[in-house]
N, C-alpha and C. Protein backbone atom coordinates (compact mmCIF):
# COMPACT_ATOMS: atom_id res chain seq x y z
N UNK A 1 0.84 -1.18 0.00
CA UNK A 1 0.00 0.00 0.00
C UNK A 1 0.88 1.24 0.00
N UNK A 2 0.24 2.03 -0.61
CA UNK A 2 1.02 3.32 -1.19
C UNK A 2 1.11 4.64 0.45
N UNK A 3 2.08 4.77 0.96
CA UNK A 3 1.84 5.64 2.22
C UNK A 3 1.66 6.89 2.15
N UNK A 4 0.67 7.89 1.32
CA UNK A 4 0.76 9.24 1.65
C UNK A 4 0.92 9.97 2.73
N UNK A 5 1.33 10.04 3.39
CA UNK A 5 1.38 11.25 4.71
C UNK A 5 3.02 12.05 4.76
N UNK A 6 1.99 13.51 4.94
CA UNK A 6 3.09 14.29 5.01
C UNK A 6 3.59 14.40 6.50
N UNK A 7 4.22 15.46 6.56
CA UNK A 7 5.05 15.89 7.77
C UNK A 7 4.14 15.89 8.95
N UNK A 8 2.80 16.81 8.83
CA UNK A 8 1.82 17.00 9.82
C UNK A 8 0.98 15.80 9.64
N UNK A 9 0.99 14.90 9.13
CA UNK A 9 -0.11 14.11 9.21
C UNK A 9 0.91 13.03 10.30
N UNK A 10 2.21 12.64 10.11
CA UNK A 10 3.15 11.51 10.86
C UNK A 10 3.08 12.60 12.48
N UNK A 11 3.00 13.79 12.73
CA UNK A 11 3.19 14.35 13.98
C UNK A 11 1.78 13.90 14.51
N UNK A 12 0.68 14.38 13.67
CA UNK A 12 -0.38 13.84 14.30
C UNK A 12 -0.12 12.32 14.90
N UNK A 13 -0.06 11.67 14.14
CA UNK A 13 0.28 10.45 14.42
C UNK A 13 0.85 9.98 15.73
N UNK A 14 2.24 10.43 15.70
CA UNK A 14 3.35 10.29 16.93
C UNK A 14 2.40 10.54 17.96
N UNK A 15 1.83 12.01 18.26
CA UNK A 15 1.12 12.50 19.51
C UNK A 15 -0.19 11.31 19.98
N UNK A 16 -0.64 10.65 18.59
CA UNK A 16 -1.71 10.10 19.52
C UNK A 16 -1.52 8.85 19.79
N UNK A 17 -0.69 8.17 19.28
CA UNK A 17 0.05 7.19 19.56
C UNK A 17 0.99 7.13 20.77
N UNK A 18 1.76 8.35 21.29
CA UNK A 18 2.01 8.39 22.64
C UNK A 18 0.95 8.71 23.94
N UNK A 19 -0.20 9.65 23.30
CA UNK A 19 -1.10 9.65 24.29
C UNK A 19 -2.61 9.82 23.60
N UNK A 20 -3.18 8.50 23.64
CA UNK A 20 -4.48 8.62 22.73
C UNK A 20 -5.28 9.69 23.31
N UNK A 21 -5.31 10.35 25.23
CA UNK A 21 -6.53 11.16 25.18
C UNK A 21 -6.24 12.34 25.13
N UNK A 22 -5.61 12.56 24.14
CA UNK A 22 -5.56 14.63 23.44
C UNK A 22 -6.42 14.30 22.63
N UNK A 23 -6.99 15.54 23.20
CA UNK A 23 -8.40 16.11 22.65
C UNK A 23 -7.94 16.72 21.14
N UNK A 24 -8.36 16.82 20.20
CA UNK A 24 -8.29 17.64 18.64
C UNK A 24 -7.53 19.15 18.70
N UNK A 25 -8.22 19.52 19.76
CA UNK A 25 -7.45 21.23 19.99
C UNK A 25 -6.14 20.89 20.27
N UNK A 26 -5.96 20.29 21.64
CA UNK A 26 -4.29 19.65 21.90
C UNK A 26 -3.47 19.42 21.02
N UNK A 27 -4.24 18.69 19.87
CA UNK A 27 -3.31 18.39 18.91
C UNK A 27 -3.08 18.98 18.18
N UNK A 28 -4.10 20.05 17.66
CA UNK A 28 -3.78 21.43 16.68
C UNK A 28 -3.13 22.14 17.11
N UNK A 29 -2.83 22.30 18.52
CA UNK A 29 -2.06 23.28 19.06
C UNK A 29 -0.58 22.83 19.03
N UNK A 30 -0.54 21.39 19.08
CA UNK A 30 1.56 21.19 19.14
C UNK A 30 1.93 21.11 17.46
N UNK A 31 0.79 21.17 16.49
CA UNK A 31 1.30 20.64 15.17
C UNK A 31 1.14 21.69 14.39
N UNK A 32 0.43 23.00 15.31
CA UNK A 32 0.33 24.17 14.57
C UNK A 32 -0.80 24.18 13.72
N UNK A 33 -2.14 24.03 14.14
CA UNK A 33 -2.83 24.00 13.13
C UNK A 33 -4.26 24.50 13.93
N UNK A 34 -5.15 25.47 13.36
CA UNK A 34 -6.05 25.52 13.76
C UNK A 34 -7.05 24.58 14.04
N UNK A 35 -8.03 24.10 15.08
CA UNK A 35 -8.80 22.88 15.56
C UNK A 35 -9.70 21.87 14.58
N UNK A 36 -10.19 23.22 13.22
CA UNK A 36 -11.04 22.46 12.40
C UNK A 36 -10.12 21.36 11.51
N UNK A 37 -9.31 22.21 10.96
CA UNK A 37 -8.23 21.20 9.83
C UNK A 37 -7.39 20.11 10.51
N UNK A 38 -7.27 20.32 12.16
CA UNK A 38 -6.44 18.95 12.17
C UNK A 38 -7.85 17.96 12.68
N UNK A 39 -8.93 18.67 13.11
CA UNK A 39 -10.08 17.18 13.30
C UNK A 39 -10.34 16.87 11.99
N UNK A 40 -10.09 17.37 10.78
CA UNK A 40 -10.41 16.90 9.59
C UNK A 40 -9.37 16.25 9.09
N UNK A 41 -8.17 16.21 9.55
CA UNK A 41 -7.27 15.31 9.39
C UNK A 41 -7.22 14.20 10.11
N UNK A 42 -7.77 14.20 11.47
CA UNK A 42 -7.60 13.11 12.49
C UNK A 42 -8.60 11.91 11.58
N UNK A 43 -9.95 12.88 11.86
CA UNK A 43 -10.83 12.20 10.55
C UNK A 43 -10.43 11.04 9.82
N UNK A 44 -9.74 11.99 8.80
CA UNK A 44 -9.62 11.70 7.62
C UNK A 44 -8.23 10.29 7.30
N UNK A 45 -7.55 10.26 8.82
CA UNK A 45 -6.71 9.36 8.89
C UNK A 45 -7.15 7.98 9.64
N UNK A 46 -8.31 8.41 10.47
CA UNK A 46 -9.40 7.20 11.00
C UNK A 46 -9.74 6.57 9.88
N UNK A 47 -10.37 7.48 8.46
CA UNK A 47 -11.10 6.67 7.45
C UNK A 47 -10.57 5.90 6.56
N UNK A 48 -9.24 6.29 6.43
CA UNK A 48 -8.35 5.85 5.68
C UNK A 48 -7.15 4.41 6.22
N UNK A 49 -8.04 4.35 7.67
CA UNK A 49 -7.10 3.05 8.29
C UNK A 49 -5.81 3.60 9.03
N UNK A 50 -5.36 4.30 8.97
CA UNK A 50 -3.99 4.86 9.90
C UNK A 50 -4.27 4.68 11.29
N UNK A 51 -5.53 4.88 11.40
CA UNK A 51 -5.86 4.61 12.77
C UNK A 51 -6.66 4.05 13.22
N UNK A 52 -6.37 2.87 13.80
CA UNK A 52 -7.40 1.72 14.10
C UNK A 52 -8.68 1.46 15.17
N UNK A 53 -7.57 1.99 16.09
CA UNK A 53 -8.27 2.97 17.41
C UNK A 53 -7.63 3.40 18.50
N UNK A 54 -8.17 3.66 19.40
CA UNK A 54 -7.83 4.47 20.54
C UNK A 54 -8.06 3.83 21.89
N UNK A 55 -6.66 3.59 22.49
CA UNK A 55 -6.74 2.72 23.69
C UNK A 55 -6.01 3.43 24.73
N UNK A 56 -6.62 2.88 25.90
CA UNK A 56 -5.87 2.76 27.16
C UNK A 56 -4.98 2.19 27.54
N UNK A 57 -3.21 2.17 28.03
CA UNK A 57 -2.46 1.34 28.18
C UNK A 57 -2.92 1.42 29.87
N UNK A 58 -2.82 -0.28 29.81
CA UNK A 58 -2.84 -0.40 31.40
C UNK A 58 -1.48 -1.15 31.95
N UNK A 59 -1.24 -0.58 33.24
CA UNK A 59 -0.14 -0.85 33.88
C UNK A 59 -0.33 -2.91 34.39
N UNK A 60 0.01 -3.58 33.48
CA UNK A 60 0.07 -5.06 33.69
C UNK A 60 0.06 -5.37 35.53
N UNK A 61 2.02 -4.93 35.71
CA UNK A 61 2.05 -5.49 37.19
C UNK A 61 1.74 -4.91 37.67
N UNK A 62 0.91 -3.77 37.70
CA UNK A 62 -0.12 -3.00 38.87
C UNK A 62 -1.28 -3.21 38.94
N UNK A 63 -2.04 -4.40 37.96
CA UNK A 63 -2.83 -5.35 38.01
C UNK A 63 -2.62 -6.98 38.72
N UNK A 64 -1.30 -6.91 38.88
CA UNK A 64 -1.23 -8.32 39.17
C UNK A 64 -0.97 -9.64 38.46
N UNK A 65 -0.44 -8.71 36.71
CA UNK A 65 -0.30 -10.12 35.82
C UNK A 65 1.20 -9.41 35.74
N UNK A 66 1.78 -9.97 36.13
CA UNK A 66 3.24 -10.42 36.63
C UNK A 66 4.13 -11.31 35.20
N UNK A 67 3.55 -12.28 34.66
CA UNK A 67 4.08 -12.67 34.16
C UNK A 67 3.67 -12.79 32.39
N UNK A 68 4.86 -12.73 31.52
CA UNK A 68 4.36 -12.85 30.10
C UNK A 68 5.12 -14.36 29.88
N UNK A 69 4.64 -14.49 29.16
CA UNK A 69 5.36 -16.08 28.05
C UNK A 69 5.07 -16.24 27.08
N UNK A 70 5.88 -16.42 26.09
CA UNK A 70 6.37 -16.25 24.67
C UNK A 70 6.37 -17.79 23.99
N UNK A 71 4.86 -18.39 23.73
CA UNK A 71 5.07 -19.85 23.33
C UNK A 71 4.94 -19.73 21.88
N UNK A 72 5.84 -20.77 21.71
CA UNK A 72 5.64 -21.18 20.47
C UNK A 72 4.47 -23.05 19.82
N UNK A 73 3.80 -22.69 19.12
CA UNK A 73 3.06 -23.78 18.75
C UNK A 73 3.18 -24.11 17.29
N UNK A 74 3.52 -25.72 17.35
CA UNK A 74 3.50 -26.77 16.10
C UNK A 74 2.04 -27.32 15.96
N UNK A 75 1.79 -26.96 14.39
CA UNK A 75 0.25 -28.31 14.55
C UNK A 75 0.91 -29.38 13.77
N UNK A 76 -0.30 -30.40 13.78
CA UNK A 76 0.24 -31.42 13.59
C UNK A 76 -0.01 -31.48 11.78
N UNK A 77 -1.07 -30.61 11.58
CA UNK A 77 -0.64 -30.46 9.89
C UNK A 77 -1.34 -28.95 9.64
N UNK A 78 -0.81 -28.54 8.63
CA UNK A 78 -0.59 -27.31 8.34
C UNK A 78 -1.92 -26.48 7.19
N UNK A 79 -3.15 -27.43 6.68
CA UNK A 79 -4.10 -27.42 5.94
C UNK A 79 -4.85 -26.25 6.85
N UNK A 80 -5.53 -25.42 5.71
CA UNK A 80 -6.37 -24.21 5.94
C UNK A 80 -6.87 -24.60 6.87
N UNK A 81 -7.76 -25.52 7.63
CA UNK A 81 -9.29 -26.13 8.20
C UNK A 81 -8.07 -26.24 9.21
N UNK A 82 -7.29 -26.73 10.06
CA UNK A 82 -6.35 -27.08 11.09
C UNK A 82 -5.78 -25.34 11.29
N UNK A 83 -5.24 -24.76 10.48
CA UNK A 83 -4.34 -23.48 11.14
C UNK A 83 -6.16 -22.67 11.06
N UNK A 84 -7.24 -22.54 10.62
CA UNK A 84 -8.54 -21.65 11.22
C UNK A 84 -8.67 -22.22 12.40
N UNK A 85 -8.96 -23.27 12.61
CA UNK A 85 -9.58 -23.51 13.72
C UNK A 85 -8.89 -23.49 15.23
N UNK A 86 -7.02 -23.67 14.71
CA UNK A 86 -6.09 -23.25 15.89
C UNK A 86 -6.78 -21.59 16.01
N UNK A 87 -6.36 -20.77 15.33
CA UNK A 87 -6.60 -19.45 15.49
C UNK A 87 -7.96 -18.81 15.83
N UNK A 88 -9.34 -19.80 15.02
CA UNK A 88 -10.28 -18.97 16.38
C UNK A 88 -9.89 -19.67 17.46
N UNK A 89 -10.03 -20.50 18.32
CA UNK A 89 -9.77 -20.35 19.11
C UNK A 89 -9.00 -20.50 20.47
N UNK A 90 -7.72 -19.55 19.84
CA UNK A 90 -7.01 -18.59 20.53
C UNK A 90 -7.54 -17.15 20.56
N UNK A 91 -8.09 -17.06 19.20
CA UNK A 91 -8.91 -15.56 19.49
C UNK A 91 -10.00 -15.50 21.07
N UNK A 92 -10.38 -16.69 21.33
CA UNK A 92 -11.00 -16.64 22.43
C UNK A 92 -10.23 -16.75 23.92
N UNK A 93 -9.33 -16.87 23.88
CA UNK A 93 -8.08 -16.84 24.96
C UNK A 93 -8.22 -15.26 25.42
N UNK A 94 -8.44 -14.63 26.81
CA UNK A 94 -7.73 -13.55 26.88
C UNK A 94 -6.51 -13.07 27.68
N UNK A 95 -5.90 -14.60 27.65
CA UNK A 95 -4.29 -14.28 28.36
C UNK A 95 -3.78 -14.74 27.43
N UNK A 96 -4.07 -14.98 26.30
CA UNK A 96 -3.21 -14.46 24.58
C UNK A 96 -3.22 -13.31 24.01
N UNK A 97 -2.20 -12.07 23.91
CA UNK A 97 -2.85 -11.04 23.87
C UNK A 97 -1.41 -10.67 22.46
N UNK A 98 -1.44 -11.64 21.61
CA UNK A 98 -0.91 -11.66 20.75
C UNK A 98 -0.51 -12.65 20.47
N UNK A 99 -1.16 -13.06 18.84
CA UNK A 99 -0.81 -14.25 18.03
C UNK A 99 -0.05 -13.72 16.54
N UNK A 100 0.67 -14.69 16.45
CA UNK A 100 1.74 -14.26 15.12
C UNK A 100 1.39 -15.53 14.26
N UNK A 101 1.18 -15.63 13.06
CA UNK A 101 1.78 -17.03 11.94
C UNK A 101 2.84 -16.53 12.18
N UNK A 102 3.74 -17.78 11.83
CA UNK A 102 5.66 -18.08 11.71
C UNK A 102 5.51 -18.71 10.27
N UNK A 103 6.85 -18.24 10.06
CA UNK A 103 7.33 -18.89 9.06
C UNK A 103 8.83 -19.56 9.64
N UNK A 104 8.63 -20.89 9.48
CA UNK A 104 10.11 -21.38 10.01
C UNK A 104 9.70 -22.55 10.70
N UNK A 105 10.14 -23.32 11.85
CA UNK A 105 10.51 -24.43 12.06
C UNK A 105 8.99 -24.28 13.45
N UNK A 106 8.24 -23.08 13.84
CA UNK A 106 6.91 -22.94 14.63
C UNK A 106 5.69 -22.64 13.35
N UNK A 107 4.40 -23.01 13.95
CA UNK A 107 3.32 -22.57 12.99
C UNK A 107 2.89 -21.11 13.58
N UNK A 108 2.93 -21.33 15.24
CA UNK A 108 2.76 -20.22 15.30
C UNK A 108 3.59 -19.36 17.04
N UNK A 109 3.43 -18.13 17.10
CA UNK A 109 3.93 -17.35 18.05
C UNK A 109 3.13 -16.73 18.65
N UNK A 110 2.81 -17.09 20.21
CA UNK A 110 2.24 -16.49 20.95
C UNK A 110 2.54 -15.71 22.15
N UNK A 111 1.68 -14.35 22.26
CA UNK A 111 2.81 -13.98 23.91
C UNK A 111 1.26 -14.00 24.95
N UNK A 112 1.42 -14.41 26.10
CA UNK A 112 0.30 -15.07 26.84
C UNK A 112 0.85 -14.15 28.29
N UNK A 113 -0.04 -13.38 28.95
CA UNK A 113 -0.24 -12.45 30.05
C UNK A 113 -0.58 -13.22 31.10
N UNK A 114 -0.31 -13.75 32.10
CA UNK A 114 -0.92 -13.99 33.16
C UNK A 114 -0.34 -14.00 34.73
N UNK A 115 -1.29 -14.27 35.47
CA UNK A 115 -0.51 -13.41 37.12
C UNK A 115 0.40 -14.68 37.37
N UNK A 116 1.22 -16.05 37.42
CA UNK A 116 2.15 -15.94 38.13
C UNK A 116 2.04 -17.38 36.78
N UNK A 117 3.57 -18.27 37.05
CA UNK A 117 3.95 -19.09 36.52
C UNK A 117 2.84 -20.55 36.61
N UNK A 118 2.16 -20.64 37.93
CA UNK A 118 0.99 -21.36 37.80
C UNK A 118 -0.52 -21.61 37.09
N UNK A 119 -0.69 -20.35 37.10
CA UNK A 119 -1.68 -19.49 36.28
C UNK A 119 -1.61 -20.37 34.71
N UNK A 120 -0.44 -19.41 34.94
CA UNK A 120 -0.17 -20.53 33.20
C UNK A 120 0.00 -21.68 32.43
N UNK A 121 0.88 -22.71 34.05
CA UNK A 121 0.13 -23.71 33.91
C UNK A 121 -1.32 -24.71 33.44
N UNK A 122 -2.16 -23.61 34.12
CA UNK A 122 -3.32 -24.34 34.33
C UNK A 122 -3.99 -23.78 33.23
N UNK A 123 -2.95 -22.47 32.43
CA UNK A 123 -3.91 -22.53 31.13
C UNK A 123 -3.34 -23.32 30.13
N UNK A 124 -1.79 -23.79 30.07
CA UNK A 124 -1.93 -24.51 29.42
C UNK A 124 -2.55 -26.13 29.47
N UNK A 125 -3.03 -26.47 30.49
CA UNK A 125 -3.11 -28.17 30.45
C UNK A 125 -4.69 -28.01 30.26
N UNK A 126 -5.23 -26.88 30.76
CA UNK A 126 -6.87 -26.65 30.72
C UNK A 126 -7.06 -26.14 29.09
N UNK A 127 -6.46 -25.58 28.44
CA UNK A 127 -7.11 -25.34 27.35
C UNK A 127 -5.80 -25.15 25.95
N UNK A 128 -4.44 -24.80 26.47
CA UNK A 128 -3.53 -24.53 25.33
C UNK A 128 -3.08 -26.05 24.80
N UNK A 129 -2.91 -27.29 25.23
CA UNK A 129 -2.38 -28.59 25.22
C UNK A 129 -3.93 -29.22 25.02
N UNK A 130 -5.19 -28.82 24.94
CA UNK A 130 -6.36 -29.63 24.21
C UNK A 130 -6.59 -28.84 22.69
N UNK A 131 -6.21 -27.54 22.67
CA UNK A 131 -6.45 -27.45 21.11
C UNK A 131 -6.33 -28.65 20.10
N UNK A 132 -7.21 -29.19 19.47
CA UNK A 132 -7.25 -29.95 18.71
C UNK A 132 -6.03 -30.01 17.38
N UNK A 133 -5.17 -30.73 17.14
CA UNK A 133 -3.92 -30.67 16.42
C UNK A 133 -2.95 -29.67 16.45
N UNK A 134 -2.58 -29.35 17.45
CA UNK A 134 -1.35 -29.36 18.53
C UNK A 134 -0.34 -30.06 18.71
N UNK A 135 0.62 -30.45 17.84
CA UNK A 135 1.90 -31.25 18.12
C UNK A 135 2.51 -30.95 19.12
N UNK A 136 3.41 -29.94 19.48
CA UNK A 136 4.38 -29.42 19.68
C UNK A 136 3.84 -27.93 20.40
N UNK A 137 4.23 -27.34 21.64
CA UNK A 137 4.02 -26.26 22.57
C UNK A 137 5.74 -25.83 23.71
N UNK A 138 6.52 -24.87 22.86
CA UNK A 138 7.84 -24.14 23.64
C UNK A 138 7.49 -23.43 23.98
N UNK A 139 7.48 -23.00 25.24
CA UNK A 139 7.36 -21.91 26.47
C UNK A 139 8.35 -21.36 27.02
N UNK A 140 8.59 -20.18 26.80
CA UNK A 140 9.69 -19.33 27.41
C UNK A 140 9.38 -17.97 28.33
N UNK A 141 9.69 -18.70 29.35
CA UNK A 141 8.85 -17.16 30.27
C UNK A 141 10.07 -15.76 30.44
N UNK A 142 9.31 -14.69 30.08
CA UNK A 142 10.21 -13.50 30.03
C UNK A 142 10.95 -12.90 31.73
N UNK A 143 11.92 -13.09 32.02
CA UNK A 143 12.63 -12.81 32.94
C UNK A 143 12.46 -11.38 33.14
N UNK A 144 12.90 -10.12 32.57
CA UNK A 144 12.41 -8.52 32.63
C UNK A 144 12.00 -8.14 31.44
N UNK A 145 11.29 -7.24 31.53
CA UNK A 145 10.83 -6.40 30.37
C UNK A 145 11.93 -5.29 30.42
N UNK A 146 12.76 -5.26 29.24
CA UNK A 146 13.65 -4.62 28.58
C UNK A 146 13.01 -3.05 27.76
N UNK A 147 11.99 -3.41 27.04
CA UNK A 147 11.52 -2.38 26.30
C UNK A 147 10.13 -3.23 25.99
N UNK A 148 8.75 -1.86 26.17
CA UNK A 148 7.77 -3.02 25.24
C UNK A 148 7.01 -1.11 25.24
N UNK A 149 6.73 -1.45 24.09
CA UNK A 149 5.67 -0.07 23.10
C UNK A 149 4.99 -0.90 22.63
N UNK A 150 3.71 0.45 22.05
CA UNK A 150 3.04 0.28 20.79
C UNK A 150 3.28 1.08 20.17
N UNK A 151 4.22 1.77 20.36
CA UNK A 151 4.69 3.09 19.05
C UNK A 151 5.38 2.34 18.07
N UNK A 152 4.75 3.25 16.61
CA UNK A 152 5.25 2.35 16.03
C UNK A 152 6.59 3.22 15.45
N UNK A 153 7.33 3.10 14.98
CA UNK A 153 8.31 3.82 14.27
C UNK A 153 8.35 4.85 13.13
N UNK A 154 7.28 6.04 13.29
CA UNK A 154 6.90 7.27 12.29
C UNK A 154 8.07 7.47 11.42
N UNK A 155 9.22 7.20 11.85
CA UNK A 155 10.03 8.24 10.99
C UNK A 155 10.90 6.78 9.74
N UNK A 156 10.21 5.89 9.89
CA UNK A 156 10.57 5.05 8.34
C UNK A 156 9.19 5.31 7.76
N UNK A 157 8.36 5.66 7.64
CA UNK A 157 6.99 6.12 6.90
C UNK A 157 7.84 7.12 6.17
């Protein structure tokens, strides 16, 4: 896909991507623009897909989910009807809070949220190890969080 955006459209960007609740004025005001033309840009970058939506980051271990893990899953064959039906449901998982296809020696990459190393246990033997054609499940639990965003990188656009 072809990326049009200029200079003020990637600042818009940056700002709401570091803090989704600036209001339209807020944002006309750091990008220099009077309130109508940048809500007609905010707009106009909602309609166009740039922006998917607008979230709240919540503080994980100030909830109590302590721990992430980074599994990887093999099925046992790789046909459309076997990789849909792995993937809905994991879509129904909500201590999967990111699924990847792989290409390479996993079918797929998951990172799984939950409050302590038991927790996760019991999700995998209760529901990640009955998915139906499931070979293979590597689990690697993350020791510190080093860096984790959702910003994405404006300035290769």
């Amino acid at each position: 896909m072809d990326v049009k955006l200029d200079k003020t459209d990637r600042h818009i960007l940056e700002l709401i991507q570091s803090d989704a609740s600036l209001s339209a004025s807020e944002i006309a005001e750091r990008v220099n623009l009077s309130q109508p033309p940048c809500w007609r840009r905010i707009k106009r970058l909602e309609d166009e897909g740039y922006i998917d939506r607008r979230v709240g980051m919540l503080n994980r271990k100030r909830l109590g989910l302590d721990v992430v893990i980074y599994t990887e899953v093999k099925l046992t064959a790789n046909g459309r009807q076997a990789v849909g039906d792995f993937e809905e449901r994991i879509r129904s998982y909500p201590e999967v809070t990111e699924c990847y296809t792989m290409m390479g020696r996993t079918d797929f990459l998951l990172r799984i949220v939950t409050k302590d190393v038991s927790t996760y246990e019991k999700f995998f033997r209760d529901h990640l190890s009955q998915i139906p054609g499931v070979l293979d499940i590597n689990s690697s639990v993350a020791l510190s969080e080093v860096k984790y965003t959702t910003e994405l990188p404006l300035e290769l656009v």
